[in-house]
N, C-alpha and C. Protein backbone atom coordinates (compact mmCIF):
# COMPACT_ATOMS: atom_id res chain seq x y z
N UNK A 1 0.85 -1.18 0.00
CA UNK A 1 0.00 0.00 0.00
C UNK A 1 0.89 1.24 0.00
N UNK A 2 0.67 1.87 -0.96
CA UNK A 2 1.55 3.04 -0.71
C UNK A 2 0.61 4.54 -0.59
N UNK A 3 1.03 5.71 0.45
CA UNK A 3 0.41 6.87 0.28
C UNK A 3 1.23 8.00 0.31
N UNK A 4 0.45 9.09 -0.79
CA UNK A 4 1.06 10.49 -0.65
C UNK A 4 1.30 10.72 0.64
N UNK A 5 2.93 11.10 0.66
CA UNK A 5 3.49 11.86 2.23
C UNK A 5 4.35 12.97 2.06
N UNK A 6 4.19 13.64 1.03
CA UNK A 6 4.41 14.34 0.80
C UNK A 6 3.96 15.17 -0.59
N UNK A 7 3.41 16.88 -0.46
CA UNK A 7 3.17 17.34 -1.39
C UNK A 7 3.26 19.08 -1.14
N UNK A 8 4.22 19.20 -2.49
CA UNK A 8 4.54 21.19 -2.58
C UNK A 8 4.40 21.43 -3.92
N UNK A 9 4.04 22.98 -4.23
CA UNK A 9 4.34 23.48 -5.54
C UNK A 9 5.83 23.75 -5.54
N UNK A 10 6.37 24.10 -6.50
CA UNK A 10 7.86 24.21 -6.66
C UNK A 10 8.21 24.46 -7.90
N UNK A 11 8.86 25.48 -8.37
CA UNK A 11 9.10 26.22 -9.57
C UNK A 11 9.96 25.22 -10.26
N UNK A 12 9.91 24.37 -11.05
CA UNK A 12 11.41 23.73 -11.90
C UNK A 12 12.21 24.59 -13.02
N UNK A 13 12.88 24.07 -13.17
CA UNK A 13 13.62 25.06 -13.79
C UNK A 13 13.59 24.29 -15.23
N UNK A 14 14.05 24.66 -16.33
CA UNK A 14 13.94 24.01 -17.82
C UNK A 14 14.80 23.10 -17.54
N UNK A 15 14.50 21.73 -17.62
CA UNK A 15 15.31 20.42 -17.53
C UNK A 15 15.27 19.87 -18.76
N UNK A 16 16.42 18.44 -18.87
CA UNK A 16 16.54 17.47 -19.88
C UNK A 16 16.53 16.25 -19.55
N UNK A 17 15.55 15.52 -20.19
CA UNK A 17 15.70 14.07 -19.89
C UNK A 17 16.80 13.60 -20.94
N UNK A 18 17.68 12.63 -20.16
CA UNK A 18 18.60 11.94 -20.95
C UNK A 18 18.51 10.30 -20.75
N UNK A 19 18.48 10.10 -21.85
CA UNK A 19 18.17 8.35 -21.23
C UNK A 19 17.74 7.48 -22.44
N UNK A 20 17.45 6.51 -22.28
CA UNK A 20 17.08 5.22 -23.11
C UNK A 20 15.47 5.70 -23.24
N UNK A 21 14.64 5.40 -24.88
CA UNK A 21 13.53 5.41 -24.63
C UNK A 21 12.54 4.37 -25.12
N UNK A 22 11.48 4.40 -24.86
CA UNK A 22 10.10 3.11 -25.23
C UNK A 22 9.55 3.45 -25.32
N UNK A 23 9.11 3.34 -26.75
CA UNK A 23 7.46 3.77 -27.66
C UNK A 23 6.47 2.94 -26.95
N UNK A 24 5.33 3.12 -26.68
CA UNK A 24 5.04 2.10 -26.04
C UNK A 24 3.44 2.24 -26.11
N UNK A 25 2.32 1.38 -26.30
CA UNK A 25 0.59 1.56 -26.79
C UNK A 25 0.35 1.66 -25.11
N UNK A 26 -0.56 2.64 -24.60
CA UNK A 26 -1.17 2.90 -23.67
C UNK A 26 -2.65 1.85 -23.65
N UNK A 27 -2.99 1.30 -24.60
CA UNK A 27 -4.01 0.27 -24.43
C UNK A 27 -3.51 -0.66 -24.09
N UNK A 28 -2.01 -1.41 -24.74
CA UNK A 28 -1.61 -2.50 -24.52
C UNK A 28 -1.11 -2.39 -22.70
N UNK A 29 -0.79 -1.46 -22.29
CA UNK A 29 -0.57 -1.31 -20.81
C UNK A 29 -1.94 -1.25 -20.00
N UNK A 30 -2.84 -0.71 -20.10
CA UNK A 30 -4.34 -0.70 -19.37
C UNK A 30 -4.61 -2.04 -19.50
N UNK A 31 -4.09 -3.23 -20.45
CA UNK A 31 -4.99 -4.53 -20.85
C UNK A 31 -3.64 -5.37 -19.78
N UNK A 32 -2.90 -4.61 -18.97
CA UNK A 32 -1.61 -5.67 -18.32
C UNK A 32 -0.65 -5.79 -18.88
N UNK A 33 -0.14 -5.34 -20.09
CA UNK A 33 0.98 -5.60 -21.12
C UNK A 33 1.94 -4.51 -20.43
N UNK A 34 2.85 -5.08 -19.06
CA UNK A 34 3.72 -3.66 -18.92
C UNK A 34 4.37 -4.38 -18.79
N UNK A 35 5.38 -3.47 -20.04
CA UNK A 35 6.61 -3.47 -20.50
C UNK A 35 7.79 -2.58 -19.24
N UNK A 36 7.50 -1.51 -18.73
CA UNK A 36 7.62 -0.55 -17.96
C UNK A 36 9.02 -1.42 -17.04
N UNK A 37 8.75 -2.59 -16.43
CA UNK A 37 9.73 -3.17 -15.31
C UNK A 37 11.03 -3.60 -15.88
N UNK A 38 10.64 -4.70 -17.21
CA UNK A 38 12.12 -5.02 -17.67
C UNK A 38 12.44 -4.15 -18.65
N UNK A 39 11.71 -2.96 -18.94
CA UNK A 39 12.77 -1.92 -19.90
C UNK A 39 13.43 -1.24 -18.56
N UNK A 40 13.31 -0.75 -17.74
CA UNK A 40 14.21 -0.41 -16.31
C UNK A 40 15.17 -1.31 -16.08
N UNK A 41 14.91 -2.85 -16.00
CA UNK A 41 15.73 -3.57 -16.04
C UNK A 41 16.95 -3.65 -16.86
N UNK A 42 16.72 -3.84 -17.83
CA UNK A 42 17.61 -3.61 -19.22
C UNK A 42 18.61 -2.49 -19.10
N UNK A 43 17.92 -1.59 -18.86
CA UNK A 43 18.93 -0.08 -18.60
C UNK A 43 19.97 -0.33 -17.28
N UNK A 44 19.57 -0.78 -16.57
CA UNK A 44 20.31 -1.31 -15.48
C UNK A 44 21.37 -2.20 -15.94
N UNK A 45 21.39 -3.51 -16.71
CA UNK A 45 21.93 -4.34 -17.08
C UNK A 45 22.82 -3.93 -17.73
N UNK A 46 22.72 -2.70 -19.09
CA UNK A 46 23.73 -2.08 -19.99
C UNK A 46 23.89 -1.00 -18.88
N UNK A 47 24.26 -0.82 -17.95
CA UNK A 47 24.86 0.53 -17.49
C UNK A 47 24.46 1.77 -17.62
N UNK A 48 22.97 2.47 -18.16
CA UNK A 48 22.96 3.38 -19.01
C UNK A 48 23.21 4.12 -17.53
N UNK A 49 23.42 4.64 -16.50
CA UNK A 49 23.55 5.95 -15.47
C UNK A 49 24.54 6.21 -15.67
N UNK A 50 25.62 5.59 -16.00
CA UNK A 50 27.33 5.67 -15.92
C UNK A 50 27.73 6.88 -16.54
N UNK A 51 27.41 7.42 -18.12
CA UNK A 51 27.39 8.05 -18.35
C UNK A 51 27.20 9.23 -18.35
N UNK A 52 26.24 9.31 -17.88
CA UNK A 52 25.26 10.14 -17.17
C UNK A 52 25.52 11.30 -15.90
N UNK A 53 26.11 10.13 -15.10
CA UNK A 53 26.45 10.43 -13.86
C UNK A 53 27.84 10.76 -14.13
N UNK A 54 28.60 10.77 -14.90
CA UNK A 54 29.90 10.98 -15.17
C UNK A 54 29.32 13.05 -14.81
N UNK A 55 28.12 13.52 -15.60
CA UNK A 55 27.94 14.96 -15.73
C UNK A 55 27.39 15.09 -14.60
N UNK A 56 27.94 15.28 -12.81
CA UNK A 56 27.49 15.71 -12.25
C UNK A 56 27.50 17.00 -11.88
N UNK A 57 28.01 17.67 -12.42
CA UNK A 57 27.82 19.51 -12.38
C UNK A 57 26.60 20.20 -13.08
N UNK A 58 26.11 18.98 -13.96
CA UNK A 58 24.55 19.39 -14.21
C UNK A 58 23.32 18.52 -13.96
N UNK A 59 23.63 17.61 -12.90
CA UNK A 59 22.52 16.90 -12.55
C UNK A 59 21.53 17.39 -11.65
N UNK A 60 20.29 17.37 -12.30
CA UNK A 60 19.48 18.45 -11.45
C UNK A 60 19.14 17.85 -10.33
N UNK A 61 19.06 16.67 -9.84
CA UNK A 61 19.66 15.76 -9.18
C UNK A 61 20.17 14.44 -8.57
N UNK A 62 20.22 13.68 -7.83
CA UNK A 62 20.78 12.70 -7.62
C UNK A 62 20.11 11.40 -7.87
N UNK A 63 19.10 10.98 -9.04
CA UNK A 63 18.22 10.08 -9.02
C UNK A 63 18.03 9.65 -10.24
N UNK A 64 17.37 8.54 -10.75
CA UNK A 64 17.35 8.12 -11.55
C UNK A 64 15.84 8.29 -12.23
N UNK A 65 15.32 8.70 -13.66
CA UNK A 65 14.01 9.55 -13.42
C UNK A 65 13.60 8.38 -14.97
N UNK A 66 12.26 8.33 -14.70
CA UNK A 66 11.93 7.60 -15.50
C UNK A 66 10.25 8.87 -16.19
N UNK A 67 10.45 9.35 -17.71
CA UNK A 67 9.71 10.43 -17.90
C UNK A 67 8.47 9.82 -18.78
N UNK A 68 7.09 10.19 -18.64
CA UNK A 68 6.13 9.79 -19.49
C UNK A 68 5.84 10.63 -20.26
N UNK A 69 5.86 10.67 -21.41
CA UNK A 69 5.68 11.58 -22.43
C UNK A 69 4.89 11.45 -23.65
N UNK A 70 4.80 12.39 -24.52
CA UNK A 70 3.82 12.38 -25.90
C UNK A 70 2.74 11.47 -26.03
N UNK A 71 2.01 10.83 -24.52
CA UNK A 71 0.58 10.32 -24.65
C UNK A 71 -0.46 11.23 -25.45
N UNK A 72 -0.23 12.88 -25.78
CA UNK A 72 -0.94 13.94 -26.30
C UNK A 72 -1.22 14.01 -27.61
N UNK A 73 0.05 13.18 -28.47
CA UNK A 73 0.01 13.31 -29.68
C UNK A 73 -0.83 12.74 -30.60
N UNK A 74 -1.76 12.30 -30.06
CA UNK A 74 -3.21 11.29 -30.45
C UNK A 74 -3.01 10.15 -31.31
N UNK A 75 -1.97 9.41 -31.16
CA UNK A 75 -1.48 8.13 -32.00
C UNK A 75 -1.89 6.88 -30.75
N UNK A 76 -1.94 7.29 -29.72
CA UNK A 76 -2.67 6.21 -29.05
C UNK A 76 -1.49 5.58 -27.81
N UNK A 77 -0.14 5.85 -28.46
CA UNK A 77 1.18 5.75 -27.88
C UNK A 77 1.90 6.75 -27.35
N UNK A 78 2.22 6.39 -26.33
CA UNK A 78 3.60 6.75 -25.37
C UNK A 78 4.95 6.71 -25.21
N UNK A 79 5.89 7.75 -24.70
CA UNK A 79 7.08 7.18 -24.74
C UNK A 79 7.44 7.43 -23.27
N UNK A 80 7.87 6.24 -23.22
CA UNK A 80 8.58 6.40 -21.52
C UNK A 80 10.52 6.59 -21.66
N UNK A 81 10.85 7.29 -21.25
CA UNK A 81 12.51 7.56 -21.05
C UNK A 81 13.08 7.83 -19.51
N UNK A 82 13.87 6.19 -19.47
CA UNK A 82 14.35 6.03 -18.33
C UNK A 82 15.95 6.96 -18.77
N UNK A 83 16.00 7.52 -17.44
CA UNK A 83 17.72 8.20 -17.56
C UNK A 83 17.49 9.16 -16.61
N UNK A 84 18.21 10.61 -16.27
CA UNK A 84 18.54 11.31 -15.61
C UNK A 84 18.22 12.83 -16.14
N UNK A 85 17.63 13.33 -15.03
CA UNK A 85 17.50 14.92 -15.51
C UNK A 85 18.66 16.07 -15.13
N UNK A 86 18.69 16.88 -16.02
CA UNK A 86 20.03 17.54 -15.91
C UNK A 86 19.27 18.93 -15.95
N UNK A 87 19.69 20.17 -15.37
CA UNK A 87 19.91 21.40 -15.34
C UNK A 87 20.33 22.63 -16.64
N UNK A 88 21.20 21.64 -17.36
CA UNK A 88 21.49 22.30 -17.83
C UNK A 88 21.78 21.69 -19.67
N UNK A 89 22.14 22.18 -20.70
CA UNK A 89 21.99 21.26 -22.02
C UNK A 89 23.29 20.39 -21.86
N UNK A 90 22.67 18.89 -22.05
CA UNK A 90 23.82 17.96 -21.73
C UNK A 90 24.54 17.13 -22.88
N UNK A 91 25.59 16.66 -22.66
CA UNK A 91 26.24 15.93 -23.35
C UNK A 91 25.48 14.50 -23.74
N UNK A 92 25.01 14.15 -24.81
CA UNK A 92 24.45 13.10 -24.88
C UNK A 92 24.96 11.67 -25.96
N UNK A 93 25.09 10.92 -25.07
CA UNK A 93 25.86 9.80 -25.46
C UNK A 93 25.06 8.80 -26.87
N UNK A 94 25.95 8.29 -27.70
CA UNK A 94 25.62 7.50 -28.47
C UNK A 94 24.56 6.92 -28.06
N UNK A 95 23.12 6.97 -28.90
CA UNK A 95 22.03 5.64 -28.62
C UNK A 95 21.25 6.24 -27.82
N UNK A 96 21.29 7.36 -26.81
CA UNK A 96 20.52 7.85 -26.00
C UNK A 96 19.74 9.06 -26.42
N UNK A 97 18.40 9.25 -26.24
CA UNK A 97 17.84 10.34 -26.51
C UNK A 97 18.03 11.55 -25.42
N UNK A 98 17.40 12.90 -25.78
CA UNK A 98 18.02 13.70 -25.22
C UNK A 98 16.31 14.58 -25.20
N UNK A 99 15.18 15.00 -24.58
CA UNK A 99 13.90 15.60 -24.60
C UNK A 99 14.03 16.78 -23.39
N UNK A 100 13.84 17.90 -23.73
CA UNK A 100 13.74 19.12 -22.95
C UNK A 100 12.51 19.55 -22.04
N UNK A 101 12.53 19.89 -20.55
CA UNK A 101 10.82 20.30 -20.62
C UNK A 101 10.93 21.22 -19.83
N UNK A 102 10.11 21.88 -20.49
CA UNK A 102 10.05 23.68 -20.27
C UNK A 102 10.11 23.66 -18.77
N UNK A 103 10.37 24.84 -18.66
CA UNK A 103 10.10 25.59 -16.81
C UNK A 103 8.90 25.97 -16.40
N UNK A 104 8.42 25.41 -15.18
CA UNK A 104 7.02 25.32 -15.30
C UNK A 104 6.91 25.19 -13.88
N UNK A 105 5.60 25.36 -13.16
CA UNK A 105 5.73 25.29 -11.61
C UNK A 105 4.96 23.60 -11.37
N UNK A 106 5.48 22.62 -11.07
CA UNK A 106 4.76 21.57 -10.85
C UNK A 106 4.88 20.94 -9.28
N UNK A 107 3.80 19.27 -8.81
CA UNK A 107 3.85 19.64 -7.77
C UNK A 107 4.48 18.41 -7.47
N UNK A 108 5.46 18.38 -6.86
CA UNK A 108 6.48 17.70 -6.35
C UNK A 108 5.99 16.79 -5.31
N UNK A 109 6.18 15.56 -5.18
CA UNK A 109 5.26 14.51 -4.29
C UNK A 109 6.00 13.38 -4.14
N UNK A 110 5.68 12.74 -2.58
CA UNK A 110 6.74 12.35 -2.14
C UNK A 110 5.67 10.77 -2.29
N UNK A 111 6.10 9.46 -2.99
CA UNK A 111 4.95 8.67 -2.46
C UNK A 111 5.58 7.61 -1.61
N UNK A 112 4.98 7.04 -0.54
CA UNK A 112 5.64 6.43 0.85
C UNK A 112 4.97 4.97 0.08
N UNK A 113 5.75 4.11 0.42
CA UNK A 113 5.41 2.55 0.27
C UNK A 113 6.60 1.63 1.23
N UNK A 114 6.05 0.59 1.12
CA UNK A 114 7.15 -0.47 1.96
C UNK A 114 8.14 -1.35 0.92
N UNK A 115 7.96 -1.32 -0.17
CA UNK A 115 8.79 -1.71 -1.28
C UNK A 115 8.50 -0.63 -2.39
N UNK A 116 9.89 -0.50 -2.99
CA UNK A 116 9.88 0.14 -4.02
C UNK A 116 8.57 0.00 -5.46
N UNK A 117 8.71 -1.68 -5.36
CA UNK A 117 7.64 -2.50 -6.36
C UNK A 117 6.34 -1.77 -6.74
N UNK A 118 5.95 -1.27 -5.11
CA UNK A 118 4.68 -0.55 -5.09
C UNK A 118 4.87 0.78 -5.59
N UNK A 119 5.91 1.34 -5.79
CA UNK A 119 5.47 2.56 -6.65
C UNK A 119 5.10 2.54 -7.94
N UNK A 120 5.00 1.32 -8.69
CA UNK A 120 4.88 1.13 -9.93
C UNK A 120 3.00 1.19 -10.29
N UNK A 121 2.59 1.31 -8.92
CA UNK A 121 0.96 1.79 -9.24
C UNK A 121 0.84 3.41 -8.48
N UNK A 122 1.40 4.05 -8.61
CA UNK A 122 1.46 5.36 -8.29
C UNK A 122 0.00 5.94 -7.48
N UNK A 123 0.04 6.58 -6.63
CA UNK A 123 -1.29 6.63 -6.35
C UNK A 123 -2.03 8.00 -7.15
N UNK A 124 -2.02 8.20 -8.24
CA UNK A 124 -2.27 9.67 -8.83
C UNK A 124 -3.25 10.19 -8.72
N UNK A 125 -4.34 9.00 -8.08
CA UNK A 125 -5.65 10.32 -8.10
C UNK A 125 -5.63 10.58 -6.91
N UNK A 126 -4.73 9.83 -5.40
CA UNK A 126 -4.42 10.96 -4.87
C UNK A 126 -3.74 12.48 -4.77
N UNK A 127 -2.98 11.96 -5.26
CA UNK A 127 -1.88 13.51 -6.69
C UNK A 127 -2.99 14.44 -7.10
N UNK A 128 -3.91 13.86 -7.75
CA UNK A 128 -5.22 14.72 -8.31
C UNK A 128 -5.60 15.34 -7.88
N UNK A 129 -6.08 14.70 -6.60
CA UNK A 129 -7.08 15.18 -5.79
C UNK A 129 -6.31 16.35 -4.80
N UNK A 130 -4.95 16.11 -4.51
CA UNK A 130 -3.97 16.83 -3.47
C UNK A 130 -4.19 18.09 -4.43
N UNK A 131 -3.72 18.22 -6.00
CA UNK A 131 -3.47 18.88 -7.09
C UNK A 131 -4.83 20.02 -6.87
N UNK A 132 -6.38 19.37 -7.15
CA UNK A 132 -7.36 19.95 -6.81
C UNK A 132 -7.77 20.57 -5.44
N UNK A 133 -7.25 20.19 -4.58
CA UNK A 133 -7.51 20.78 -3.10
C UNK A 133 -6.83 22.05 -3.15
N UNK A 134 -5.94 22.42 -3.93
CA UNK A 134 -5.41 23.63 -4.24
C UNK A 134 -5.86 24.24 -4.92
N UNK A 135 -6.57 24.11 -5.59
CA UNK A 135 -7.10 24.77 -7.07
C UNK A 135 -6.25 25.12 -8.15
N UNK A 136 -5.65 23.97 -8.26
CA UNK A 136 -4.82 23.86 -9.81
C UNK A 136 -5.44 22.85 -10.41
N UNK A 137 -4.78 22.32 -11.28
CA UNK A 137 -4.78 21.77 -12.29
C UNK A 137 -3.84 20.60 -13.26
N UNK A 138 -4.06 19.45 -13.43
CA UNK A 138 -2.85 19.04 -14.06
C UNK A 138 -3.38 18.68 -15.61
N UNK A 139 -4.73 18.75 -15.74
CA UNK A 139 -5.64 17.91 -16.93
C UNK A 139 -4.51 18.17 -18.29
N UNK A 140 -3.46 19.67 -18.49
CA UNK A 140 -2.94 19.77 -19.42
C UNK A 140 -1.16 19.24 -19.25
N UNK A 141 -1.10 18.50 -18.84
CA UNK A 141 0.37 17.95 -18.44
C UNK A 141 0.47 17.63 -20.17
N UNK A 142 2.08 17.67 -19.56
CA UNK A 142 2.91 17.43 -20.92
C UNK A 142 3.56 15.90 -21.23
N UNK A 143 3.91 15.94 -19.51
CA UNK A 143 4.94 14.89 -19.08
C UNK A 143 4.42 14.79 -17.89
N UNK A 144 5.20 13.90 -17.25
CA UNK A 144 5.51 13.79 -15.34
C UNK A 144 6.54 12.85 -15.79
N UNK A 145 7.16 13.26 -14.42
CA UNK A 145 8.57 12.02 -13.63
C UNK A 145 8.16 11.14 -12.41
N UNK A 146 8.97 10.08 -12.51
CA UNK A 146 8.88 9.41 -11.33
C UNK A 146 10.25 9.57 -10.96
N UNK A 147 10.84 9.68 -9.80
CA UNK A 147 12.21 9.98 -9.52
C UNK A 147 12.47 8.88 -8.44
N UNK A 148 13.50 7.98 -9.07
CA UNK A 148 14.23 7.42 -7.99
C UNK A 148 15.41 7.77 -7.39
N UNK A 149 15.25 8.71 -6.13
CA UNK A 149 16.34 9.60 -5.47
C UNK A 149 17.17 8.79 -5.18
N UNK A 150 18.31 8.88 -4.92
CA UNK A 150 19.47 7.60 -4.36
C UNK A 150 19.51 7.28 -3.07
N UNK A 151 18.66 7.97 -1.88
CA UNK A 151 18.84 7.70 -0.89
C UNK A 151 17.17 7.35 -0.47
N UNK A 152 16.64 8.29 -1.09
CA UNK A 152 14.85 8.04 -0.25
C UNK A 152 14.41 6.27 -0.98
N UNK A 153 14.86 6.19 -2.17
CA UNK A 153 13.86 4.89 -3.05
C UNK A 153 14.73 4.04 -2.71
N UNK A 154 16.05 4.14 -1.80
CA UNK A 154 16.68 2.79 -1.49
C UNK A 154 16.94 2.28 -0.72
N UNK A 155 17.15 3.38 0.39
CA UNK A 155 17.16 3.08 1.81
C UNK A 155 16.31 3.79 2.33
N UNK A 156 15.68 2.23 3.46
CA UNK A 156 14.52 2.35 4.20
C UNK A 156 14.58 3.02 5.04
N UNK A 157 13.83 3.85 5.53
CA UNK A 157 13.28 4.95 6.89
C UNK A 157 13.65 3.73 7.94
N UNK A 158 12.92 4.44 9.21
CA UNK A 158 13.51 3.73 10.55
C UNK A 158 11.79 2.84 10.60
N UNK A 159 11.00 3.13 9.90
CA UNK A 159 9.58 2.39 9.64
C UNK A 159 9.31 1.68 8.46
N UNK A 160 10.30 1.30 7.64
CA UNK A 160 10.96 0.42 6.56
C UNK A 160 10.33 0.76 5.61
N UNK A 161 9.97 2.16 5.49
CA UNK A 161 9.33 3.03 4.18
C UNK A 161 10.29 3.32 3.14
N UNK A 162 10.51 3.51 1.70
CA UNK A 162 10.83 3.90 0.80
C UNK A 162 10.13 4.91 0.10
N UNK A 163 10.85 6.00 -0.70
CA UNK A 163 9.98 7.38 -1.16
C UNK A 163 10.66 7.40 -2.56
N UNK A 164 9.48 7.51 -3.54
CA UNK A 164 9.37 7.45 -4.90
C UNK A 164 8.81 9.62 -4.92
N UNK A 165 9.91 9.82 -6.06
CA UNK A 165 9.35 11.69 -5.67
C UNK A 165 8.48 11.14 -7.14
N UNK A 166 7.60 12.17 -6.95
CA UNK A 166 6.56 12.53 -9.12
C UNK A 166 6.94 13.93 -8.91
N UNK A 167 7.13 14.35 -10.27
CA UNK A 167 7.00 15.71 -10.71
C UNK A 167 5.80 15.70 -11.71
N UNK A 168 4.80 16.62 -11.02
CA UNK A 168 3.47 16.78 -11.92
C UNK A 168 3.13 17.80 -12.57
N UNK A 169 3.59 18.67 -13.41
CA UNK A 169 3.76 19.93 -14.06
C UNK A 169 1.96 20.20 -14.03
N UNK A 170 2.04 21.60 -13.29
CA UNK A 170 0.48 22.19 -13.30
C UNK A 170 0.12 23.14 -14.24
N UNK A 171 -0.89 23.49 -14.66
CA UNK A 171 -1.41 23.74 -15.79
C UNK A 171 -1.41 25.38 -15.86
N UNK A 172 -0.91 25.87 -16.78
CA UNK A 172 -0.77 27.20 -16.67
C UNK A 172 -2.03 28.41 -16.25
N UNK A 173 -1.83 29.30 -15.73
CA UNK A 173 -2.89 30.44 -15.36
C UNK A 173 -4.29 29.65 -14.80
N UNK A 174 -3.52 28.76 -13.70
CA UNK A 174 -4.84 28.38 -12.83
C UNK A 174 -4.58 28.81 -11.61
N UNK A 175 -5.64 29.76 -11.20
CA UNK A 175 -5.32 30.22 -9.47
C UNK A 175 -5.76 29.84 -8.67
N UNK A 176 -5.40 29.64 -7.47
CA UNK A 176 -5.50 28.98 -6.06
C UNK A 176 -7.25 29.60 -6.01
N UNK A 177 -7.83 28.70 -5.90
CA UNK A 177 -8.91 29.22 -5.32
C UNK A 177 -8.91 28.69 -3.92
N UNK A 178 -9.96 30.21 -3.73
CA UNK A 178 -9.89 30.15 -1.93
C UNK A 178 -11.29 29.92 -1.47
C-alpha cells in the first residue's frame, strides 16, 4: 500500500531528460501488457547511469528519473525515457535520446510505500485530488517524472518506508482558489 506523504508546488527550472527510450501503446498497458519493469531492467543491465552520472555539475539531481511523455500526440502511444534529468543542455551519449521540458511550476510529491515495487501503481488520483484541493490543475500535463532519489527509493526509513518523488507539471494560469 503506498500513500502520498508528501506534497509542494515548486518552480522547476527548464530540464533534460537523458536516457534510453520506449514507444510504447497505452491500451496494450491498461490490458496488463507492462513493459515498464524489464525496460528499467535492461537499462540497469547495460549501465545506461554511468554516463550520465559521469555529468554531475549538471545533474538536477541525484536520481534516476523515469519520464512519461507524448501520450498527447493522439497516436494512441507513449514514450517512456528512463535516464537522468540535468539542469542544464547535456552531453548526450551514443544511442541515448536527449527531450527538454520547459520551466514550469509543478507539484512535487513524495509517495511512501514499503517496497519500491509498489510505486509502480502510483497513487495519482491521490496527486489529483492533493493537485485539486489547491485549485490547480494538471488535466494539461505534458509529461511527469517518477524519480528514484538515491537515498529516499533505497534506503529504508527507521519504519521500513521507501519514497518514490513525481514531478506533476500544473497547468498554466490556474489560481489557487480560496
Amino acid at each position: 500500500m503506498n500513500t502520498l506523504a508528501k506534497f509542494e508546488v515548486v518552480k522547476l527550472p527548464k530540464l533534460w531528460i537523458v536516457g534510453k527510450e520506449l514507444r510504447y501503446s497505452d491500451d496494450a498497458l491498461q490490458q496488463g501488457d507492462n513493459r515498464l519493469p524489464a525496460f528499467w531492467n535492461a537499462c540497469y543491465e547495460e549501465n545506461l547511469f554511468a554516463p550520465l552520472e559521469a555529468q554531475a555539475d549538471i545533474l538536477f539531481e541525484d536520481a534516476h528519473a523515469g519520464v512519461f511523455i507524448d501520450w498527447y500526440l493522439g497516436d494512441g502511444d507513449f514514450s517512456h525515457i528512463v535516464g537522468m534529468l540535468m539542469k542544464a543542455a547535456p552531453a548526450v551519449p551514443k544511442g541515448y535520446v536527449v527531450r527538454e521540458l520547459a520551466e514550469t511550476e509543478a507539484a512535487w510529491c513524495w509517495v511512501k510505500c514499503k517496497a519500491i515495487e509498489e510505486t509502480r501503481a502510483v497513487p495519482f488520483d491521490s496527486i489529483a485530488k492533493a493537485i485539486t484541493d489547491i485549485g490547480r490543475s494538471c488535466a494539461g500535463m505534458r509529461w511527469c517524472v517518477d524519480s528514484y532519489h538515491r537515498t529516499r527509493s533505497t534506503m529504508p526509513d527507521e519504519n521500513g518506508y521507501v519514497i518514490l518523488d513525481c514531478l506533476i507539471p500544473l497547468d498554466e494560469g490556474m489560481e489557487r482558489v480560496q
